[in-house]
C-alpha atoms as a PDB file:
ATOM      1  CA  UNK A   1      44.174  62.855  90.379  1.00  0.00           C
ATOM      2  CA  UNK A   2      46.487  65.163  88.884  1.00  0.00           C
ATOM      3  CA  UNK A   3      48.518  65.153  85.868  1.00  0.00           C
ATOM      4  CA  UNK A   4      51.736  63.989  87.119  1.00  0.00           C
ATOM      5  CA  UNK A   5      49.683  61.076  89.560  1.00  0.00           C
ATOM      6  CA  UNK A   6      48.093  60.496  85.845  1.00  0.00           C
ATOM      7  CA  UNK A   7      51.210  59.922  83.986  1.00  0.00           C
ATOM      8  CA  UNK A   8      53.108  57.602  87.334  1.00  0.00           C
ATOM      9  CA  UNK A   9      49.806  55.107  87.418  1.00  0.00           C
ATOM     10  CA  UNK A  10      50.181  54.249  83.419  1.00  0.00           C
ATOM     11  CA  UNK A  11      53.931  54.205  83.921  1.00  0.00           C
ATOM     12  CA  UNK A  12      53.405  51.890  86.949  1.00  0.00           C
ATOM     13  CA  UNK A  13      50.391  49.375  84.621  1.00  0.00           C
ATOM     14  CA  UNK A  14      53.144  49.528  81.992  1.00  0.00           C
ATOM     15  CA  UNK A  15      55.831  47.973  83.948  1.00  0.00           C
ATOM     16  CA  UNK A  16      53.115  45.876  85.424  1.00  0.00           C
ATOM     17  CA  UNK A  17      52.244  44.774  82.224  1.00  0.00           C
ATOM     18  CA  UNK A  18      55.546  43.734  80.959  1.00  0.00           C
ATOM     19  CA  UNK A  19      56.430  41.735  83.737  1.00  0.00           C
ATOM     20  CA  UNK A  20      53.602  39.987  83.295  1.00  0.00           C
ATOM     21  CA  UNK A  21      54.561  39.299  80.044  1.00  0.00           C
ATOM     22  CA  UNK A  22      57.986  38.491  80.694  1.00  0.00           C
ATOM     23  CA  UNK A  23      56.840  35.945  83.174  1.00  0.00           C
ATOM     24  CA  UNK A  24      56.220  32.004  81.864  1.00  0.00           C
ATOM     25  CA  UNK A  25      52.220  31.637  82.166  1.00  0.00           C
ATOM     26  CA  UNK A  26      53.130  28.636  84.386  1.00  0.00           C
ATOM     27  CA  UNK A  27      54.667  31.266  86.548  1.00  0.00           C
ATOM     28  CA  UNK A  28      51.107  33.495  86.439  1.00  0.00           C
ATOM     29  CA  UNK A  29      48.588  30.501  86.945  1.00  0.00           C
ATOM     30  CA  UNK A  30      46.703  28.986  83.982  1.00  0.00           C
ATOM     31  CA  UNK A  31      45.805  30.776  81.315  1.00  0.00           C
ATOM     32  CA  UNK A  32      42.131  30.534  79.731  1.00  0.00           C
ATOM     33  CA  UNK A  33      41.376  32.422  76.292  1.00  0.00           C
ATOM     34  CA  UNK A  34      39.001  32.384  73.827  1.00  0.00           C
ATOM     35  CA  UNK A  35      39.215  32.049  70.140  1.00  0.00           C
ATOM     36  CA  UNK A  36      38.466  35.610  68.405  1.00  0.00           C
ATOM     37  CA  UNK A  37      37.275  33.883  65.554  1.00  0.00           C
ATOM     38  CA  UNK A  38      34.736  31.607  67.504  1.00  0.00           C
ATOM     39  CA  UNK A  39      34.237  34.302  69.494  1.00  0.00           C
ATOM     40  CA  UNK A  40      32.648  36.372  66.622  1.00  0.00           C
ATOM     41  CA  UNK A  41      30.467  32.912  65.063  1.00  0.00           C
ATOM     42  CA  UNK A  42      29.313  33.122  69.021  1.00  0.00           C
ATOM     43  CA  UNK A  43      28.214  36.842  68.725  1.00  0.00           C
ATOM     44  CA  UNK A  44      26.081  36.037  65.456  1.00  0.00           C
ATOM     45  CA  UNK A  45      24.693  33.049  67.346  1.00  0.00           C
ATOM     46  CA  UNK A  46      23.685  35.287  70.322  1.00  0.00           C
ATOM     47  CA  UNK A  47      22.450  38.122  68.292  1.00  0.00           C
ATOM     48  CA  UNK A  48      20.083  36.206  66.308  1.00  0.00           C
ATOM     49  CA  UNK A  49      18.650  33.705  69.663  1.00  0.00           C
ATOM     50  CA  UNK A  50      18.210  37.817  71.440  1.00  0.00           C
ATOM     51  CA  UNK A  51      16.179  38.464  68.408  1.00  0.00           C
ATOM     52  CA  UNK A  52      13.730  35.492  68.339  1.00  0.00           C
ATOM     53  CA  UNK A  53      13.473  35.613  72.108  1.00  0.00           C
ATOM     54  CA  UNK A  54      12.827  39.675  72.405  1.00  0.00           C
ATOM     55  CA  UNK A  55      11.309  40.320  68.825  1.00  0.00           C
ATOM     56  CA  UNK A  56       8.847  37.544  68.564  1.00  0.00           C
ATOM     57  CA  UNK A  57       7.401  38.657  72.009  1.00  0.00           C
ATOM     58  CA  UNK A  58       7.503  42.457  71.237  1.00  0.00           C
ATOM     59  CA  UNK A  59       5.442  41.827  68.283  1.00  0.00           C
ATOM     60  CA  UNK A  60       2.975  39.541  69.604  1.00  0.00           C
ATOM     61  CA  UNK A  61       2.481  42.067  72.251  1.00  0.00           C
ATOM     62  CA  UNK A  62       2.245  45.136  70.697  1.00  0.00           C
ATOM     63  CA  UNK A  63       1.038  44.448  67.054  1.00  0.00           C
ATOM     64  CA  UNK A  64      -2.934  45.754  66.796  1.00  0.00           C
ATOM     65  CA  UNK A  65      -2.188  47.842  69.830  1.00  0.00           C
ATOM     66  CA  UNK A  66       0.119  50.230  67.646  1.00  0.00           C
ATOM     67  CA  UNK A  67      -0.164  51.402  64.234  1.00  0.00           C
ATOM     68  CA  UNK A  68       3.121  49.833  62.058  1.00  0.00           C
ATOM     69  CA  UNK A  69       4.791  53.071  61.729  1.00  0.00           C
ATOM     70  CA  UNK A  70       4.042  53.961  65.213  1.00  0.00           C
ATOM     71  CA  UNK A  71       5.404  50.361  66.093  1.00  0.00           C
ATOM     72  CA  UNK A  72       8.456  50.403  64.079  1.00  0.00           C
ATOM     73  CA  UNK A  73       9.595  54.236  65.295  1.00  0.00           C
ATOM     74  CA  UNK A  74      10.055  57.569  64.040  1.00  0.00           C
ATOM     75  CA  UNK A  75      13.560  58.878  62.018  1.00  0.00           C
ATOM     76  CA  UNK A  76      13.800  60.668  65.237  1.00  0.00           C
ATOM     77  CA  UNK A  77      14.018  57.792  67.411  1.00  0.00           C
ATOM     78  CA  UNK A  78      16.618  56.098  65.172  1.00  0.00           C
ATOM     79  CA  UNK A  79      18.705  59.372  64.422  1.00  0.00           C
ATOM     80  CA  UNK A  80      18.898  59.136  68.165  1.00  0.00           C
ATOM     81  CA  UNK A  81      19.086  55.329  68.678  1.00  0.00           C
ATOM     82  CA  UNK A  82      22.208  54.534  65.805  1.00  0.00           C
ATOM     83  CA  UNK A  83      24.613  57.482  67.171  1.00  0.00           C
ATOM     84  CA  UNK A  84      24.064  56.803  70.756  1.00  0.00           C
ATOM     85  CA  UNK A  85      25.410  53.101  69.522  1.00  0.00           C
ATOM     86  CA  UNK A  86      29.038  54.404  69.370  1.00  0.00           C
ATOM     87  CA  UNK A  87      28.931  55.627  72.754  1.00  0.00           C
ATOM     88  CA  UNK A  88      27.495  52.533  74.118  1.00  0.00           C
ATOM     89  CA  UNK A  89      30.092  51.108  72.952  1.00  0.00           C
ATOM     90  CA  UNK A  90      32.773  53.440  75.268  1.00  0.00           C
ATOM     91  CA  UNK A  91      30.372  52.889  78.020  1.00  0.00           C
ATOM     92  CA  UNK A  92      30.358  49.242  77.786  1.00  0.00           C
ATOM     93  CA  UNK A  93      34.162  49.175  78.440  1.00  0.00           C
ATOM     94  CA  UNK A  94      33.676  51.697  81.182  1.00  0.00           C
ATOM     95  CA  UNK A  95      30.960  49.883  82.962  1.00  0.00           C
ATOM     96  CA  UNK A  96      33.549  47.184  83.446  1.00  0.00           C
ATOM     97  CA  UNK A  97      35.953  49.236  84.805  1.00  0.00           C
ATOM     98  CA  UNK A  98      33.907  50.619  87.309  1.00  0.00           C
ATOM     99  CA  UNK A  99      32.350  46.761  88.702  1.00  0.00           C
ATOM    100  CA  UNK A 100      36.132  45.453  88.931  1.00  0.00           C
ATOM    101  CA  UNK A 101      37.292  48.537  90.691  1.00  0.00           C
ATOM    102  CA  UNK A 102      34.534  47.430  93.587  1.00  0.00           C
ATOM    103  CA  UNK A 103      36.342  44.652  94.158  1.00  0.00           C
ATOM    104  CA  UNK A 104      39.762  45.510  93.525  1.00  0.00           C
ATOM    105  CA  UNK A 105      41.735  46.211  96.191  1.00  0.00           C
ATOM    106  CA  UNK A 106      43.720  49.111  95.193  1.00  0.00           C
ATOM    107  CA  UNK A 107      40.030  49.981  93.290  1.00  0.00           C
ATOM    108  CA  UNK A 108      40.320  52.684  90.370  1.00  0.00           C
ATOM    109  CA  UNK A 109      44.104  52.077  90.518  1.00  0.00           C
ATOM    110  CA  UNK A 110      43.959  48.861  89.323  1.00  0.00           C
ATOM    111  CA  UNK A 111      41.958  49.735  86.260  1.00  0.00           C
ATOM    112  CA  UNK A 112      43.572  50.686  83.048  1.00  0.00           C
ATOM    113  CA  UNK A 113      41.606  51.272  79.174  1.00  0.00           C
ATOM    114  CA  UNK A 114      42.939  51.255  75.768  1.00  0.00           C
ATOM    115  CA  UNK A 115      42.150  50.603  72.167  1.00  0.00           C
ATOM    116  CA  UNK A 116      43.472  47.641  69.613  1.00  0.00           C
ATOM    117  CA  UNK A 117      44.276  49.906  66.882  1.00  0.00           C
ATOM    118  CA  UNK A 118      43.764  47.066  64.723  1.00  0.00           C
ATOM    119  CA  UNK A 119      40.630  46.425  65.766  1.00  0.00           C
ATOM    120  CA  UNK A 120      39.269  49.876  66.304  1.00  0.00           C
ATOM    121  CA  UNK A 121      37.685  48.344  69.827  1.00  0.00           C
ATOM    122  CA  UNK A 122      38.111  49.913  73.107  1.00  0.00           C
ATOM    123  CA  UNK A 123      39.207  48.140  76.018  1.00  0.00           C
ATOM    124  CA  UNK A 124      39.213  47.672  79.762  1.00  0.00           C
ATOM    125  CA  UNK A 125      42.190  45.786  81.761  1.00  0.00           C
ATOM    126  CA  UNK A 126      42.054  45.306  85.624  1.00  0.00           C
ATOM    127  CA  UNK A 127      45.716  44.717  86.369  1.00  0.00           C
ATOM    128  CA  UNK A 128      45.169  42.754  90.262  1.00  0.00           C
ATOM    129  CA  UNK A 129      43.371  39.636  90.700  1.00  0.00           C
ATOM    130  CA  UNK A 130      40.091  39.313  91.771  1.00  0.00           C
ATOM    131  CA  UNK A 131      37.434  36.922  93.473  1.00  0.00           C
ATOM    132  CA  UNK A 132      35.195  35.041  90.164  1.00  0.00           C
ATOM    133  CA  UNK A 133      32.544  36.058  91.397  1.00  0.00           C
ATOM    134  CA  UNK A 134      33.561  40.228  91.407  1.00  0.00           C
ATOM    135  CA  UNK A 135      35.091  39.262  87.665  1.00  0.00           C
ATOM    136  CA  UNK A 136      32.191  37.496  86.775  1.00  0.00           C
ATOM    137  CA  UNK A 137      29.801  40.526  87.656  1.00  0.00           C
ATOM    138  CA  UNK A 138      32.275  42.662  86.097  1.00  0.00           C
ATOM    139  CA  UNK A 139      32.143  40.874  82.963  1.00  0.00           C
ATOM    140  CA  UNK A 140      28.517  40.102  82.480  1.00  0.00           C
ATOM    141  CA  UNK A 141      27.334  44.052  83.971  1.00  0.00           C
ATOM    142  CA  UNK A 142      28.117  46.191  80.594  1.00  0.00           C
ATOM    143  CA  UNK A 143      25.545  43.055  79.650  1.00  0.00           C
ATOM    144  CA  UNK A 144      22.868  43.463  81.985  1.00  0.00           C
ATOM    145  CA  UNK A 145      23.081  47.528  81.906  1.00  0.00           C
ATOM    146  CA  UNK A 146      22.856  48.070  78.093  1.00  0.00           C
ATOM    147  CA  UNK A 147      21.359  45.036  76.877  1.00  0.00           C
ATOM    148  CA  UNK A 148      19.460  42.973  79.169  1.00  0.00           C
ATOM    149  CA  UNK A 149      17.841  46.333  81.226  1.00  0.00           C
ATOM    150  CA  UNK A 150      16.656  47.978  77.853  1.00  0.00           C
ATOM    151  CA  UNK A 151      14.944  45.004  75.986  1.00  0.00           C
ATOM    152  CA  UNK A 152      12.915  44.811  78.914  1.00  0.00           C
ATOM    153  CA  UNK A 153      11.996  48.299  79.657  1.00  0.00           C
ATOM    154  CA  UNK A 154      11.649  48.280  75.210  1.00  0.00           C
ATOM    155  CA  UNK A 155       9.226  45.611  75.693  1.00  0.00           C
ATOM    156  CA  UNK A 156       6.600  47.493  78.581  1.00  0.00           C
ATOM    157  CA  UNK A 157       6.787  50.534  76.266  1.00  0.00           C
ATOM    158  CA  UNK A 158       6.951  49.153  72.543  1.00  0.00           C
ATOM    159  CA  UNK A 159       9.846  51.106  71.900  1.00  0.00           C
ATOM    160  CA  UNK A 160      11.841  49.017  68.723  1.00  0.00           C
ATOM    161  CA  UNK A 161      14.715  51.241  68.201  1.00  0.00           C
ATOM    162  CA  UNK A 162      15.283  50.977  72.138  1.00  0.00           C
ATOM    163  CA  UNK A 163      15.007  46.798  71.602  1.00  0.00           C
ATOM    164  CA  UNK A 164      17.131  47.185  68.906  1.00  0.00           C
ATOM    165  CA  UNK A 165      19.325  48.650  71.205  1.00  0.00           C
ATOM    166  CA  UNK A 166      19.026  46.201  73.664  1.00  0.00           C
ATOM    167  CA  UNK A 167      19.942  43.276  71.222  1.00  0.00           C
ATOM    168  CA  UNK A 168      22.703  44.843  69.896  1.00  0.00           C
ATOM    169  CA  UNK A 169      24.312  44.976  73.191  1.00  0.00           C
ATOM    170  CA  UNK A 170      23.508  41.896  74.151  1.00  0.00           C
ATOM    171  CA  UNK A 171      25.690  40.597  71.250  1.00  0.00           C
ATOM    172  CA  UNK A 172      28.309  42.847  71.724  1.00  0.00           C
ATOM    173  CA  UNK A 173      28.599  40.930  75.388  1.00  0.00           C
ATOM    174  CA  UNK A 174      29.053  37.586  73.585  1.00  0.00           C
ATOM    175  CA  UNK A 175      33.074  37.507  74.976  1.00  0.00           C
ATOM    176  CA  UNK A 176      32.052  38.406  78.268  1.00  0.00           C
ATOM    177  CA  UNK A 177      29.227  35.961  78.073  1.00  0.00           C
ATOM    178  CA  UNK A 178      31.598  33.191  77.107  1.00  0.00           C
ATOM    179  CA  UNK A 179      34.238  33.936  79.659  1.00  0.00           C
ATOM    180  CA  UNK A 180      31.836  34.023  82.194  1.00  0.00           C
ATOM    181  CA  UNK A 181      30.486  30.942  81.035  1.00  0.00           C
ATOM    182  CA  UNK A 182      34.100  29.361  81.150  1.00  0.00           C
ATOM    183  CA  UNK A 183      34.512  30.822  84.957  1.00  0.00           C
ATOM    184  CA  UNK A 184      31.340  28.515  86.301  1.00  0.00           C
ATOM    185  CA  UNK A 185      33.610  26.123  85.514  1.00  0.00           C
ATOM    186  CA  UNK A 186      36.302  27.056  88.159  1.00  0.00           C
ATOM    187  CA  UNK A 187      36.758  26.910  91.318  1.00  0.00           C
ATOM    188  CA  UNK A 188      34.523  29.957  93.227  1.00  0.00           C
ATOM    189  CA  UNK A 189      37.584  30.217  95.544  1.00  0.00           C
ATOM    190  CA  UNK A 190      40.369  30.698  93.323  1.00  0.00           C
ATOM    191  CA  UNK A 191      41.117  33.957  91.811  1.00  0.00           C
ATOM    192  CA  UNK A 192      41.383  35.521  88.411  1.00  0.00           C
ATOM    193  CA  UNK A 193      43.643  37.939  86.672  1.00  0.00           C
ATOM    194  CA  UNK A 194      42.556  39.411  83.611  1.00  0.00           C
ATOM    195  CA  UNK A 195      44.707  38.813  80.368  1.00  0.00           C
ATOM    196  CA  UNK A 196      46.292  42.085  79.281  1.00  0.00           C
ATOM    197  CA  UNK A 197      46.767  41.525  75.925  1.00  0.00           C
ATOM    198  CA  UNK A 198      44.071  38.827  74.912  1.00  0.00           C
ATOM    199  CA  UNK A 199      40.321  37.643  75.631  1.00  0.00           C
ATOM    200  CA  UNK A 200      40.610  35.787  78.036  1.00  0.00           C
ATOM    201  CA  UNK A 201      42.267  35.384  81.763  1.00  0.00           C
ATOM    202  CA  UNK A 202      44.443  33.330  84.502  1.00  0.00           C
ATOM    203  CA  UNK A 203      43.290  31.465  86.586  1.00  0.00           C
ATOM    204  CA  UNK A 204      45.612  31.826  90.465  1.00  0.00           C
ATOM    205  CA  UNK A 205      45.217  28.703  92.400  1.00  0.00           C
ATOM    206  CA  UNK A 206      43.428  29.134  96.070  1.00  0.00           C
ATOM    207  CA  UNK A 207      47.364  28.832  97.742  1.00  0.00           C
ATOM    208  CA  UNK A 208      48.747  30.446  95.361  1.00  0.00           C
ATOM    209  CA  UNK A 209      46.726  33.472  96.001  1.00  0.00           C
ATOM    210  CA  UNK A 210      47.046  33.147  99.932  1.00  0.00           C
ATOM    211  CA  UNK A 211      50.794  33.579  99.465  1.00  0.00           C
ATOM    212  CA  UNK A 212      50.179  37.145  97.884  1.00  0.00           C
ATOM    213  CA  UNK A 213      52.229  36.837  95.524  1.00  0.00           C
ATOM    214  CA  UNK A 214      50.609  38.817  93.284  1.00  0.00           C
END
């Protein structure tokens, strides 16, 4: 994609985005959002159940069977482990991206990312509706990839920095988890249009999203 193609797609997602916003959310379908505050009280909750379930295990497992420092990890292994963090955290928005663009129609096109200034967090937007299930696995994959995948492989090698890793992750998924949660609610054949401004979503009646209107 060139330059030029660059600069027309965000123009296009821009005007996309505003008449989105200019619409009445009767207009869009129903909208579903989460609480940021609850939201965060959710990640704490989720971070410390991932540590009882994955620490108490790794321990039990691996304590006699490696020395404590060995256990707990080298400076090395956490030099490597903390920095890496940051860039998890790009990835994490990234690995949404590329899930919804699978089942977008117009695929990359439709994906857009950003970052609340305020917030200092980096974001991924899929302007198009899609199926719940393609937005569920979208939501729940940065999840599964970066948390869920690394606990496990942390807990056949009795890595802790790399469990560490893991949990953190996991946390850091506690929106998506929620969302995702709120979608097994729904109806599997209605569709879903991400929120472009908050956590959260509309949800596009079954006719509504036959007519195409979107």
């Amino acid at each position: 994609m060139t330059f030029v193609e660059i600069g027309r797609a965000k123009t296009r997602r821009k005007a996309k985005l505003k008449n989105l916003n200019d619409m009445k959310e009767q207009e869009i379908g129903r909208k579903v959002a989460i609480d940021l505050g609850k939201a965060n009280v959710f990640a704490i909750v989720i971070m410390v159940v991932s540590a009882v379930v994955l620490l108490v295990p790794f321990f039990l497992i691996w304590h006699g069977r490696k020395d404590i420092v060995e256990l707990f990890g080298g400076p090395t292994e956490w030099f490597i482990v903390l920095p890496v963090i940051v860039v998890g955290i790009v990835v994490h928005e990234l690995i949404h991206g590329l899930t919804w663009a699978c089942y977008a129609k117009r695929g990359w096109k439709s994906i857009s990312f950003g970052v609340m200034w305020k917030m200092l967090t980096p974001y991924c937007h899929c302007d198009e509706p899609l199926s719940i299930p393609g937005y569920m696995m979208g939501a729940m994959m940065p999840c599964i990839v970066l948390g869920i995948i690394p606990s496990i492989v942390a807990l056949f090698i009795g890595s802790l920095p790399l469990l560490v890793w893991g949990i953190f992750f996991i946390s850091a998924a506690a929106g998506d988890i929620w969302m995702t949660w709120l979608l097994t609610k729904e109806d599997p054949k209605n569709m879903v249009l991400d929120h472009p401004t908050e956590a959260g979503f509309y949800i596009i009646e079954e006719e509504d999203a036959l007519a195409g209107q979107y």
